[in-house]
Protein backbone atom coordinates (compact mmCIF):
# COMPACT_ATOMS: atom_id res chain seq x y z
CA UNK A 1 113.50 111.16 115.39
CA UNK A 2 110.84 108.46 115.49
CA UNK A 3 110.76 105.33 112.63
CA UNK A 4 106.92 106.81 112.09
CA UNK A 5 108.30 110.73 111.41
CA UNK A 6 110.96 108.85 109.03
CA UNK A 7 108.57 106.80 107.05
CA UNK A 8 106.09 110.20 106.60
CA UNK A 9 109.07 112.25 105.90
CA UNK A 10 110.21 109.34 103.10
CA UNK A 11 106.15 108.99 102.31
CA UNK A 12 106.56 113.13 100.83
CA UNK A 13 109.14 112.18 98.09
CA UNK A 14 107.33 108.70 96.82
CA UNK A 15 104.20 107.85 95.62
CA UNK A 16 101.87 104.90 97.70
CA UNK A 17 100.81 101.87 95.75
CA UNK A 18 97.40 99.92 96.14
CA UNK A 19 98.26 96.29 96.65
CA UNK A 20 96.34 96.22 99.97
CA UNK A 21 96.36 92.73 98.83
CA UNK A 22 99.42 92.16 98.06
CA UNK A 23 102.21 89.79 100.13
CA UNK A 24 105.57 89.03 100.63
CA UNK A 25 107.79 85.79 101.20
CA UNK A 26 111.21 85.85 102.96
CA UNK A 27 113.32 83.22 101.90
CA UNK A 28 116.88 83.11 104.15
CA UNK A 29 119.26 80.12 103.42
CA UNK A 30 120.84 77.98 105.73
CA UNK A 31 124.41 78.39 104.95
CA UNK A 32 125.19 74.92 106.86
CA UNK A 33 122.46 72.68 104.70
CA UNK A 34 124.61 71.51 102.13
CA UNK A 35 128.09 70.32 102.24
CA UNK A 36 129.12 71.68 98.96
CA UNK A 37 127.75 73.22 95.94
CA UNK A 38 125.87 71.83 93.27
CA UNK A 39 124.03 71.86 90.20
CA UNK A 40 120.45 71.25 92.39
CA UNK A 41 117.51 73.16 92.84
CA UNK A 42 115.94 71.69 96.14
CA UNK A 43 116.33 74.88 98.61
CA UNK A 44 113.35 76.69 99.17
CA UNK A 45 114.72 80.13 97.22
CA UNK A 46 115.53 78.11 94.26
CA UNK A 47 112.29 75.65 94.21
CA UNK A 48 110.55 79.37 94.90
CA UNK A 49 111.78 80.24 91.48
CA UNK A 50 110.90 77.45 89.54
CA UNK A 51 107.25 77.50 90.88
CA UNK A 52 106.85 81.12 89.78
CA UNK A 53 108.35 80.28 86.04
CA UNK A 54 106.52 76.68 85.62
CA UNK A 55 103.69 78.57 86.42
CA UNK A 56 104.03 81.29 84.22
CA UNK A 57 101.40 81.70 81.43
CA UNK A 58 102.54 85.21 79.66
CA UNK A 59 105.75 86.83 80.70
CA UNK A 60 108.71 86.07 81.98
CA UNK A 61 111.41 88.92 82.33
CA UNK A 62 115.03 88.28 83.98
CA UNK A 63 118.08 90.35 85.27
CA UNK A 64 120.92 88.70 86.61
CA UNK A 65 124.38 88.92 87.21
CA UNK A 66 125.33 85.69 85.01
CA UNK A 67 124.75 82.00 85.76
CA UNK A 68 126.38 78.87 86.97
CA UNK A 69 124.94 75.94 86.45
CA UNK A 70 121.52 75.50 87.60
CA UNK A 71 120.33 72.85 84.52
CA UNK A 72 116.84 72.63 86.19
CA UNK A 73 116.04 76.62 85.96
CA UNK A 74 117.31 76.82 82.37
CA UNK A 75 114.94 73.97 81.78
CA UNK A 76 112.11 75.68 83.44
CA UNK A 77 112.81 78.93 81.28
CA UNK A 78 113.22 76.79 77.86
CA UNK A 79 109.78 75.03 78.42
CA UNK A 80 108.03 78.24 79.64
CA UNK A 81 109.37 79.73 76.24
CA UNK A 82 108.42 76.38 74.19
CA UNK A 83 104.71 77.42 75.20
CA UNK A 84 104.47 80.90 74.49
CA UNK A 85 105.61 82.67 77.34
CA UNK A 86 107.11 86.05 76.40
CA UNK A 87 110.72 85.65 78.25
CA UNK A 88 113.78 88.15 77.81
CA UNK A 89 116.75 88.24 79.93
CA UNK A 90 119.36 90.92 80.97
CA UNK A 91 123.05 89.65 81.99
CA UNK A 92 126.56 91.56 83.18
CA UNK A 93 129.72 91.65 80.49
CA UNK A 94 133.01 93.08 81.52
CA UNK A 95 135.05 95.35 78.96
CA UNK A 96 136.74 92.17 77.44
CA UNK A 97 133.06 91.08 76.78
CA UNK A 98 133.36 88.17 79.74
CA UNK A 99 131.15 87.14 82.51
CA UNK A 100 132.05 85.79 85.51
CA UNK A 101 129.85 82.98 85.75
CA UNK A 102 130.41 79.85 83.42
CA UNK A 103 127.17 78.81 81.83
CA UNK A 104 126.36 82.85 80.95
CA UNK A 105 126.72 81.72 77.43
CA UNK A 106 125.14 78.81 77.56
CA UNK A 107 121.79 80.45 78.67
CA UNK A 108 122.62 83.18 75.94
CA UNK A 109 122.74 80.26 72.96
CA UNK A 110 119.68 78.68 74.52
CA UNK A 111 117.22 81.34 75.47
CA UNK A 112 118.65 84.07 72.75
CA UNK A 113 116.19 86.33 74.08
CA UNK A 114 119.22 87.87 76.48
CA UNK A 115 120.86 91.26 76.10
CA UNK A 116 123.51 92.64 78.18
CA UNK A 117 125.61 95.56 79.47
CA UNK A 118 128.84 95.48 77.11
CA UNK A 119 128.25 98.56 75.15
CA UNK A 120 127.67 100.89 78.58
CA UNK A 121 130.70 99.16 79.95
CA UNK A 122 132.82 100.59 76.85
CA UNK A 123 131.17 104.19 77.04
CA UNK A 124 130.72 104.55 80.43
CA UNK A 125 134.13 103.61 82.16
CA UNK A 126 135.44 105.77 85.00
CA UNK A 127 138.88 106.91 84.69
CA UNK A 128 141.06 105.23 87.66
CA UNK A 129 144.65 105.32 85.27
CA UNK A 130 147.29 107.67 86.41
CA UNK A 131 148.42 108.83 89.74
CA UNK A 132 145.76 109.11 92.56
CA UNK A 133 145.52 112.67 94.28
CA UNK A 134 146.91 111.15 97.72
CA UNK A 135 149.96 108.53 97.79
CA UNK A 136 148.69 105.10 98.57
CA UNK A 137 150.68 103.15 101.59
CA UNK A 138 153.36 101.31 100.96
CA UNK A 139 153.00 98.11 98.59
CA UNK A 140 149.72 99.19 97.68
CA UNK A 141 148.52 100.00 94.46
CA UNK A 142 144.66 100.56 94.32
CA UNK A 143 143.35 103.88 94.84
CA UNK A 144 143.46 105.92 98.92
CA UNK A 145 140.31 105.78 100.63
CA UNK A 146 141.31 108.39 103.77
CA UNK A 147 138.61 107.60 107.09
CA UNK A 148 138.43 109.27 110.39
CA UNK A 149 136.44 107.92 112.88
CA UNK A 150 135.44 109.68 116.34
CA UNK A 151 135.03 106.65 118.52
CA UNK A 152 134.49 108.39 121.83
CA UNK A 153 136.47 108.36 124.97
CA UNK A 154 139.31 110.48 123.05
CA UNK A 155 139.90 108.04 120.56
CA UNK A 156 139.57 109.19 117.23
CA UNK A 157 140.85 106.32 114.58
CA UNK A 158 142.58 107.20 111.36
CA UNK A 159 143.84 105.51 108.22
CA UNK A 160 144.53 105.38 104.59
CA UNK A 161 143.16 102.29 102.62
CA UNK A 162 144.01 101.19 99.59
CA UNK A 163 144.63 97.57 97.30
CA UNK A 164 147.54 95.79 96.42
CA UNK A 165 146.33 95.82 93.12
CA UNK A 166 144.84 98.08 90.99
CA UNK A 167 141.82 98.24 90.54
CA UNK A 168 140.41 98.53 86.91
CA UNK A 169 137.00 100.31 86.17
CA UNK A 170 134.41 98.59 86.17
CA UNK A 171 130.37 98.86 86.90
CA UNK A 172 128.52 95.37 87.37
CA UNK A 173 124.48 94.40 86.45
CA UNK A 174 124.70 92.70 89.68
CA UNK A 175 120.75 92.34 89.60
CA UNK A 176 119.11 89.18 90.67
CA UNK A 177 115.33 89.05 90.01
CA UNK A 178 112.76 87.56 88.28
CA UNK A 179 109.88 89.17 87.10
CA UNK A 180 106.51 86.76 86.17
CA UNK A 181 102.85 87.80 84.37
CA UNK A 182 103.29 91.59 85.80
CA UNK A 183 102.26 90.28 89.01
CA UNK A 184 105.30 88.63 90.95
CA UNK A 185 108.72 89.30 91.56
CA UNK A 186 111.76 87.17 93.13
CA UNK A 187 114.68 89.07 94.00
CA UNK A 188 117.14 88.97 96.62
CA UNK A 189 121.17 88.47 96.94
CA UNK A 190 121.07 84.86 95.61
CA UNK A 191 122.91 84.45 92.49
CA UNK A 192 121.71 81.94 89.52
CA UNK A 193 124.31 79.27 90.13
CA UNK A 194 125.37 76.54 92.14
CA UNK A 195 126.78 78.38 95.33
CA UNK A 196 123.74 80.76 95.05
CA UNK A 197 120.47 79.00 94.11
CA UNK A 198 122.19 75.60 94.77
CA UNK A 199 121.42 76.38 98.69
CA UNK A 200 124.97 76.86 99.55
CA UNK A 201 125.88 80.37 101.06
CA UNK A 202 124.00 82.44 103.06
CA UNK A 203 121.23 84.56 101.33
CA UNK A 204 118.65 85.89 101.45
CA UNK A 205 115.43 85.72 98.97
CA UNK A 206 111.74 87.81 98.56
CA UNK A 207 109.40 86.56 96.56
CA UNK A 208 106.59 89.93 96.53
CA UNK A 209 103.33 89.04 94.79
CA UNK A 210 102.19 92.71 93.51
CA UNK A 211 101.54 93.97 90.28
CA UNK A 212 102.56 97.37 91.14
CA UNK A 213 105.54 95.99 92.39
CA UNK A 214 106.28 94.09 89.58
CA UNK A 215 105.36 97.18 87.39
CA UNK A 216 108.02 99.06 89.43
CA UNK A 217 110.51 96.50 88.50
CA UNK A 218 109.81 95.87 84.82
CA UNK A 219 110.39 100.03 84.63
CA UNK A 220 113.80 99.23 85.58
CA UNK A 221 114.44 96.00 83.28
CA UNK A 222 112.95 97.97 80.42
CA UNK A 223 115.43 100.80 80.79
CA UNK A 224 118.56 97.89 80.97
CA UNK A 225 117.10 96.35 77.88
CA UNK A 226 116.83 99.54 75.94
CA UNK A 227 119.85 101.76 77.03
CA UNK A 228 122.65 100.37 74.48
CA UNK A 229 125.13 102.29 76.36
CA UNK A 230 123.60 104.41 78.47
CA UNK A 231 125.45 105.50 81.38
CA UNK A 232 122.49 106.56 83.45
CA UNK A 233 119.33 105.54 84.64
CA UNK A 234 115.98 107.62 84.87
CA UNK A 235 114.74 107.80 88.48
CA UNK A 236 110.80 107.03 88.88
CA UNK A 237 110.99 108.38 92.75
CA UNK A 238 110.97 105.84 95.66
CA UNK A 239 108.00 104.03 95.84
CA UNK A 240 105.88 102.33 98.83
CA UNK A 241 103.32 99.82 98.91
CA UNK A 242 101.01 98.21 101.09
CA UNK A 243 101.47 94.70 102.05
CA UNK A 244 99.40 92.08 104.13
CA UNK A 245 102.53 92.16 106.56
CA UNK A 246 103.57 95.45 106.41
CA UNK A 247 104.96 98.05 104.14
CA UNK A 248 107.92 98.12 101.37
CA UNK A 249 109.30 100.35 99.54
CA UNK A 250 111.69 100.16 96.34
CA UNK A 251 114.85 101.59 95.46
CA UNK A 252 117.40 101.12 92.48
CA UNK A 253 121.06 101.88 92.33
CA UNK A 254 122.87 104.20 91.23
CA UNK A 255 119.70 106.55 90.33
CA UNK A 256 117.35 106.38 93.62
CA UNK A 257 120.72 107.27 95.74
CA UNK A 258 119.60 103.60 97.57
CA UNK A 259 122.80 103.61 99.93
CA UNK A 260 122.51 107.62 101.41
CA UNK A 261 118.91 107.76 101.83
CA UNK A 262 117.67 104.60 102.50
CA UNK A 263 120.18 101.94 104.06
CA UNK A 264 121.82 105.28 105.87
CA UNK A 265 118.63 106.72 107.13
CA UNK A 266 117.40 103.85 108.37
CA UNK A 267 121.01 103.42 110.42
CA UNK A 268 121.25 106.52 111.52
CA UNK A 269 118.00 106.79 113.57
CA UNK A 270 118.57 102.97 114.96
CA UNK A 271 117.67 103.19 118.99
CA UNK A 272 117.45 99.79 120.22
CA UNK A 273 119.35 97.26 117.31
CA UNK A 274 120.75 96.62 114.43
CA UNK A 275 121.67 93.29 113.12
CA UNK A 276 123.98 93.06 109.59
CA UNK A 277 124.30 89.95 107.35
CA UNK A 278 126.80 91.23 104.60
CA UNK A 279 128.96 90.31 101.84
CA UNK A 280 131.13 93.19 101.51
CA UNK A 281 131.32 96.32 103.79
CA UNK A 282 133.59 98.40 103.07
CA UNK A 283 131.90 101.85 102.55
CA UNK A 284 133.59 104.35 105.04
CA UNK A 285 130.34 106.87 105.67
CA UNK A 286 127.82 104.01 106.43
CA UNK A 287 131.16 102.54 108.50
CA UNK A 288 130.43 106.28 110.71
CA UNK A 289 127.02 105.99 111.13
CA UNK A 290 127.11 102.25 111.92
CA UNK A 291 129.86 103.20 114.94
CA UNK A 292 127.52 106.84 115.62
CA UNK A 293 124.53 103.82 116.42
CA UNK A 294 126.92 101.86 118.87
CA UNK A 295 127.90 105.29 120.63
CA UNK A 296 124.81 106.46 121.46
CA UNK A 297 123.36 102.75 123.01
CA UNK A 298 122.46 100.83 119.96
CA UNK A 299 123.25 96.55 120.03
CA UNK A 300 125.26 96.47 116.62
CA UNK A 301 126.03 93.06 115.70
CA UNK A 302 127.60 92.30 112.11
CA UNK A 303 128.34 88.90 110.30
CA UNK A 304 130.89 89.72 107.89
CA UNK A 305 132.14 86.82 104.45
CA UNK A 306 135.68 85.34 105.22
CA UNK A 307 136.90 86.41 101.85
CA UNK A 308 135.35 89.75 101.80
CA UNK A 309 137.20 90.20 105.26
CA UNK A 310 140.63 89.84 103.10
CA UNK A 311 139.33 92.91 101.11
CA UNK A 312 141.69 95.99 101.85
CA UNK A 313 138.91 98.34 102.33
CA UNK A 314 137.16 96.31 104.45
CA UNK A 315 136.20 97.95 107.95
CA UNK A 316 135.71 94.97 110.17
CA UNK A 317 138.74 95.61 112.26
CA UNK A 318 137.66 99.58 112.31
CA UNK A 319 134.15 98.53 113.76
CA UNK A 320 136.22 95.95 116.35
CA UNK A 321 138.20 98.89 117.18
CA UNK A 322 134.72 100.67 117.79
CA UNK A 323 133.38 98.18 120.42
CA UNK A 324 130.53 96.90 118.12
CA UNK A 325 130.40 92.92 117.81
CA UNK A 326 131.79 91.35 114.64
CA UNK A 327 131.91 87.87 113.86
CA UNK A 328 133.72 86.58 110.32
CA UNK A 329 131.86 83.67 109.00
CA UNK A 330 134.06 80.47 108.71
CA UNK A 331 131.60 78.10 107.17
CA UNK A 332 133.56 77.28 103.72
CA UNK A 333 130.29 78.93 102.58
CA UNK A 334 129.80 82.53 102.02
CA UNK A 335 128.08 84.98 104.33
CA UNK A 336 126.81 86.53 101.15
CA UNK A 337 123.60 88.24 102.12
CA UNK A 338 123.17 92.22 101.91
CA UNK A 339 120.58 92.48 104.64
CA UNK A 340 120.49 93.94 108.25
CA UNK A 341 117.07 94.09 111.00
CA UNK A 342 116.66 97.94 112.26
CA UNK A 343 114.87 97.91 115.95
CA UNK A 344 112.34 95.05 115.11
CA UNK A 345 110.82 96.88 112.61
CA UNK A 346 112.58 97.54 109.45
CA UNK A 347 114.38 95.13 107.17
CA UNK A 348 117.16 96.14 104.65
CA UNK A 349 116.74 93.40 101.49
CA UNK A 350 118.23 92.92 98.28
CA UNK A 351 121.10 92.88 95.92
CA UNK A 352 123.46 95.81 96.90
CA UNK A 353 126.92 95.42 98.98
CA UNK A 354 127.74 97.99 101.31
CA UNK A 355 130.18 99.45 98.90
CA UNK A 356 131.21 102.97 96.90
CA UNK A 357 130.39 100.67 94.01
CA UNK A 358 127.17 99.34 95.26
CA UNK A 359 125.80 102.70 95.68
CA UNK A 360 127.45 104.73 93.02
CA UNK A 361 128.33 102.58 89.47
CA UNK A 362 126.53 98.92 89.81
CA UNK A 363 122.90 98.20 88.87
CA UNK A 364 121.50 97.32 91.89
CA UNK A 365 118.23 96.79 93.63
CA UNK A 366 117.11 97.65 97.39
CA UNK A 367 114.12 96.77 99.18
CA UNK A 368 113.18 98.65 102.71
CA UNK A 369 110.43 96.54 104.72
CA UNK A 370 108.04 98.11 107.18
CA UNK A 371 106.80 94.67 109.13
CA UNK A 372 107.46 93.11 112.74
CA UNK A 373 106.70 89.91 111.33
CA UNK A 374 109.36 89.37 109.00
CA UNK A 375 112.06 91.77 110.96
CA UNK A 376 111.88 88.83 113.54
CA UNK A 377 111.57 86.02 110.96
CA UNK A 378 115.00 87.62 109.94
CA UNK A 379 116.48 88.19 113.49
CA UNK A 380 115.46 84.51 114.62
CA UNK A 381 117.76 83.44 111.55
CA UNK A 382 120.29 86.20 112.46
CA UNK A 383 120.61 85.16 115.57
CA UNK A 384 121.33 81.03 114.70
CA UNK A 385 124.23 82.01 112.29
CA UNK A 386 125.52 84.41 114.89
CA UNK A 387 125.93 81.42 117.30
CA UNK A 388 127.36 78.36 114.80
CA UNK A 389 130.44 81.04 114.59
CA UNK A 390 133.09 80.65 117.70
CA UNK A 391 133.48 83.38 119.53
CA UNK A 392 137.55 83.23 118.25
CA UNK A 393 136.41 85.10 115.08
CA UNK A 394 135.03 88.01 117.02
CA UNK A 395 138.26 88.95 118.41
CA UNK A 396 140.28 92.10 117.41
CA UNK A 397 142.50 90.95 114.69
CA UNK A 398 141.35 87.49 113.85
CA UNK A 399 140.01 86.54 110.44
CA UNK A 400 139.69 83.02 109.59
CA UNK A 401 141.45 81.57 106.23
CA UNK A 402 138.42 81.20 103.78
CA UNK A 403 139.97 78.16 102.30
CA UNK A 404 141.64 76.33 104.99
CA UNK A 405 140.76 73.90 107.64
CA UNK A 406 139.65 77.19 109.84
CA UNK A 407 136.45 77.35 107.52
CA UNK A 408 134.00 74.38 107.19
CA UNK A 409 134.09 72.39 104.13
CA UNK A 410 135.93 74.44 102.55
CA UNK A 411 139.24 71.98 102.04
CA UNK A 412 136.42 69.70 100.18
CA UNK A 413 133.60 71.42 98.83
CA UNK A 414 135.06 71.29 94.95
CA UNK A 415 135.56 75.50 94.35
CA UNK A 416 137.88 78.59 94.74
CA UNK A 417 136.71 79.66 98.09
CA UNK A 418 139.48 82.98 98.00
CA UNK A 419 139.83 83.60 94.58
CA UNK A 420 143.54 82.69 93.75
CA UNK A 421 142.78 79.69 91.44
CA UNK A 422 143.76 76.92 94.13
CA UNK A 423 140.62 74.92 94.85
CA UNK A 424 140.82 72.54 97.95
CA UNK A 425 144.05 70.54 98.62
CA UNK A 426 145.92 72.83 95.69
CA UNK A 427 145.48 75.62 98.29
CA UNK A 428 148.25 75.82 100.95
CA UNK A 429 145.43 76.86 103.55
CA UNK A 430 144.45 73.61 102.98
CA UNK A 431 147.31 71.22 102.30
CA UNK A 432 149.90 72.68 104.88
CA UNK A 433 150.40 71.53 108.12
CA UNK A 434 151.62 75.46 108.76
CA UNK A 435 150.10 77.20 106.53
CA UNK A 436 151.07 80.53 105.18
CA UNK A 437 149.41 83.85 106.85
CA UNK A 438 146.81 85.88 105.34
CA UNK A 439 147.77 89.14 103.55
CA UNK A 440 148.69 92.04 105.76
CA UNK A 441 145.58 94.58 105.95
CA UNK A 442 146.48 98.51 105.54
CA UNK A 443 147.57 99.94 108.80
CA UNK A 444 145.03 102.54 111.30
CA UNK A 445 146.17 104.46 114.02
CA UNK A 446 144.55 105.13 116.89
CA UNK A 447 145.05 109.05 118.32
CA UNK A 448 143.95 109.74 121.68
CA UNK A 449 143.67 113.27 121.86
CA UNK A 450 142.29 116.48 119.88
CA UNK A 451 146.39 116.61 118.62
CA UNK A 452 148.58 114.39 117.66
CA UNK A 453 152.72 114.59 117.85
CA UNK A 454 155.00 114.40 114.79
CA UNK A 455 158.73 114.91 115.46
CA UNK A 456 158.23 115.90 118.97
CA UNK A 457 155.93 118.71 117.77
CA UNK A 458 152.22 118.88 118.58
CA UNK A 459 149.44 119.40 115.51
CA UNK A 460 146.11 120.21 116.02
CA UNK A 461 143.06 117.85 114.65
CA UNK A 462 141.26 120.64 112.76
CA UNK A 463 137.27 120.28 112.50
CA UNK A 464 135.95 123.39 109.68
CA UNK A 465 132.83 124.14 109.14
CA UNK A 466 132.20 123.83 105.76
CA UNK A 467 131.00 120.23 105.49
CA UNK A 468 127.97 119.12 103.85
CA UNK A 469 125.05 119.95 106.03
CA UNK A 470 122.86 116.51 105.16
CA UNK A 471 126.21 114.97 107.39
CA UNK A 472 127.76 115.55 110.55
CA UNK A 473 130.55 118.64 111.18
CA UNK A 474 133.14 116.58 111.32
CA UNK A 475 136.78 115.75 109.83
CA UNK A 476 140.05 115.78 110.56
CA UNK A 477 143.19 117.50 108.46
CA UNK A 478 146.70 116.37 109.12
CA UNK A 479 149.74 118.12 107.24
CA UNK A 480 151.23 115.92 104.33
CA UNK A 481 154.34 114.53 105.86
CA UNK A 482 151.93 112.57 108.25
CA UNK A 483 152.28 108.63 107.39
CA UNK A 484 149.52 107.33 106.37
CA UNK A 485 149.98 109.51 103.74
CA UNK A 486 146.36 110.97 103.69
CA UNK A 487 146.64 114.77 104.34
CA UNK A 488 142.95 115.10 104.23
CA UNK A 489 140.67 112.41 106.50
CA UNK A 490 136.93 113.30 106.03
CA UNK A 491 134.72 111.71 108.82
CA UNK A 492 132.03 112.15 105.91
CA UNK A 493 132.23 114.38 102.30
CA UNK A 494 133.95 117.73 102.48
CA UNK A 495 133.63 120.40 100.31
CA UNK A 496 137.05 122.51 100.04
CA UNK A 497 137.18 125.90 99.41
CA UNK A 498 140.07 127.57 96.54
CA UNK A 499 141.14 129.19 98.80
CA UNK A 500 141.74 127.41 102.17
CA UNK A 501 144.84 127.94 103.68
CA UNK A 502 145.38 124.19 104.45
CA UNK A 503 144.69 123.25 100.58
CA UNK A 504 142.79 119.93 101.41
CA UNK A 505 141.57 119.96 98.37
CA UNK A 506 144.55 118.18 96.59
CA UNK A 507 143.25 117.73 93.47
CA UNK A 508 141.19 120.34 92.94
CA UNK A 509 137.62 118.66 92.44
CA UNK A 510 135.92 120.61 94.84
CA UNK A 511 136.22 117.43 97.41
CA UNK A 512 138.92 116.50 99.93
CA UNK A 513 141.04 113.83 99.34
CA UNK A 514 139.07 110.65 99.15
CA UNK A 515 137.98 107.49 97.05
């Protein structure tokens, strides 16, 4: 199918905007600037921001995931307020009422005009206590995620991933835009904080000036700032405008179902390449359509963040395994964009991992772009961060330490580069001459035929027919005592049947055995 049948097919379920003179700014950060993080607004995606709020002369409107730092924003937003500007702000709480980033409160106690998403935490928590419908591997906690994966020549991977941990539940305003008069909008994957606006990882920034853009987007603060619990979002449709450049259209997580027909549609009908900058990837259908592109002649190349690669459910080593290129980022700095370049043509922008979460639970917000121009702004950038990576971290099985000599500056760039409260020389990574190995990952097997043995007995892969038609018929059943300990390994969503005589539906939701 052609990229102009897909954009009339998406054209029949969204309505067209007017901005015929409306345009666009891509903003992508050089992840190798700066040395270190800081409280500093001179990168272009932060100085972006504070043009749009110094100039400012009736509203200002913000949703973000919380805020580090960043004295000369907060500033900006105080003396836009001191003059009349109409400014409310939207942040994340977890169920103990936190946020993750320091000066959250500080914003809150200066701006006061700033709600946020505590009470819809408390109501709207999914249930992930008690015993999971499949066992998990052994010495891990967090809940099975069961993948099958036809990667051609007889090969057909499968596994069972889960955490060490458990994993409590939890849905994130991970938002990050800025809405200014109506008529402009900054959004992207850059966080308000030192790492993120400070010019320190790797992002990536639009800055759209449209007032039916910005209308779009002040439909979805408005429905954050008056939910009070809510667990759900109204869905306004997907909506495309016309830019100088090209086109864009606008999606928001979980209600516009961004992930399975936008980011997935867009991957699945990829015939020449597909470049990914990501954060996290660890969703196990876009995983299948991302290795269906490679199979059938597609360049896939992805970048994937160092400490997202220590994730459990990440699928780095599954997409190795696949043939496609993957490079792990060992900058000290994060590869923390969620952005990928379809055939010179489309762009994939915005605030959304590549995640269950991301597409199911989190506040998110999406941007498809329809323009040659900035598609090759982006893949002239993609392909400069693809090169300051060795080739060593591209190798099956090789992840660099994200705080360790292996990665930059991150021994001396002053923060928690992995997460485990060591910053810089307090880490081992970075303080010992032979430092300890990274975490084992959960264990995949490769089969290389239709069957597999168990106990010198053969079992056959078994493919029904009853999957979803919007996916491909595909998925594999193994019996129980197999030991990954996933009886059921859906290729994508299966819908059991009471009665099957294989009873892959373990825990009788109507869906086989997955996370």
């Amino acid at each position: 199918m052609s990229y102009t049948i897909l954009w009339a097919i998406v054209s029949l379920i969204i309505s067209t905007g007017e901005s015929t003179t409306a345009e666009m700014q891509l903003i992508l950060q050089d992840p190798l600037e700066y040395e270190h993080p800081a409280d500093r607004c001179e990168s272009d995606l932060c100085t972006s921001l504070l043009d749009l709020i110094n100039s400012a002369t009736e509203t200002i409107d913000f949703a973000v995931y919380g805020t580090r730092m960043q004295t000369d924003i907060l500033k900006a937003l105080l003396s836009a307020r001191d003059r009349g500007i109409s400014l409310r702000g939207y942040v994340d709480r977890d169920k103990f009422n936190q946020n993750y980033y320091t000066s959250t409160d500080e914003w809150i106690n200066h701006i006061g005009q700033i709600r946020d998403d505590y009470q819809r935490e408390l109501q709207c928590q999914e249930n992930f206590e008690g015993k999971p419908p499949c066992d998990q591997p052994k010495d891990f906690l967090g809940p099975l995620q069961c993948v099958a994966y036809d990667l051609g020549s007889e090969r057909i991977l499968i596994g069972g991933y889960a955490s060490t941990k458990s994993i409590p539940s939890m849905s994130i305003m991970h938002h990050k835009f800025f809405i200014i008069d109506h008529q402009r909008v900054w959004t992207g994957s850059a966080n308000i904080s030192n790492s993120g606006t400070g010019g320190y990882n790797a992002n990536a920034v639009v800055v759209l000036n449209s007032q039916d853009i910005a209308e779009v987007y002040t439909e979805e603060f408005d429905q954050l700032w008056n939910r009070h619990g809510t667990c759900t979002k109204d869905s306004n449709g997907i909506e495309e405008f016309d830019l100088k450049s090209g086109k864009v259209t606008t999606w928001f997580s979980p209600q516009d179902n961004s992930m399975r027909y936008g980011v997935k549609s867009l991957i699945a009908r990829a015939e020449k390449r597909i470049n990914v900058g990501i954060f996290f990837l660890t969703e196990k259908f876009l995983t299948a359509d991302l290795i269906a592109a490679h199979r059938r002649g597609v360049d896939v190349r992805v970048i994937i963040d160092a400490t997202a690669a220590k994730n459990e459910y990440s699928k780095h080593e599954v997409l190795r395994e696949a043939g496609i290129l993957v490079k792990i980022e060992n900058w000290g700095s994060k590869m923390h964009m969620k952005s990928a370049s379809i055939d010179d043509q489309f762009l994939i922008l915005g605030s959304m991992n590549w995640t269950s979460a991301g597409q199911y639970s989190n506040d998110e917000n999406t941007l498809l772009v329809n323009s040659k121009k900035w598609t090759a702004h982006f893949n002239t950038h993609f392909d400069y961060l693809w090169e300051t990576i060795p080739d060593t971290w591209q190798q099956l099985g090789t992840r660099p330490d994200p705080e360790s000599k292996d990665s930059g500056n991150a021994c001396m760039d002053g923060i928690d580069n992995d997460f485990d409260d060591l910053v810089d020389h307090q880490d081992p990574g970075c303080h010992d001459l032979d430092p300890p190995a990274l975490p084992d990952l959960p264990e995949y097997q490769i089969i290389n035929s239709d069957t597999y043995t168990y106990h010198k007995k053969q079992y056959p892969l078994v493919r029904p027919t009853t999957c979803d038609a919007s996916y491909p018929d595909w998925f594999v059943c193994l019996p129980s005592h197999y030991r990954i300990q996933c009886s059921q390994l859906p290729y994508q969503r299966f819908t059991a049947t009471s009665d099957d005589a294989l009873s892959l539906d373990g825990d009788n939701d109507g869906i086989a055995c997955e996370m």
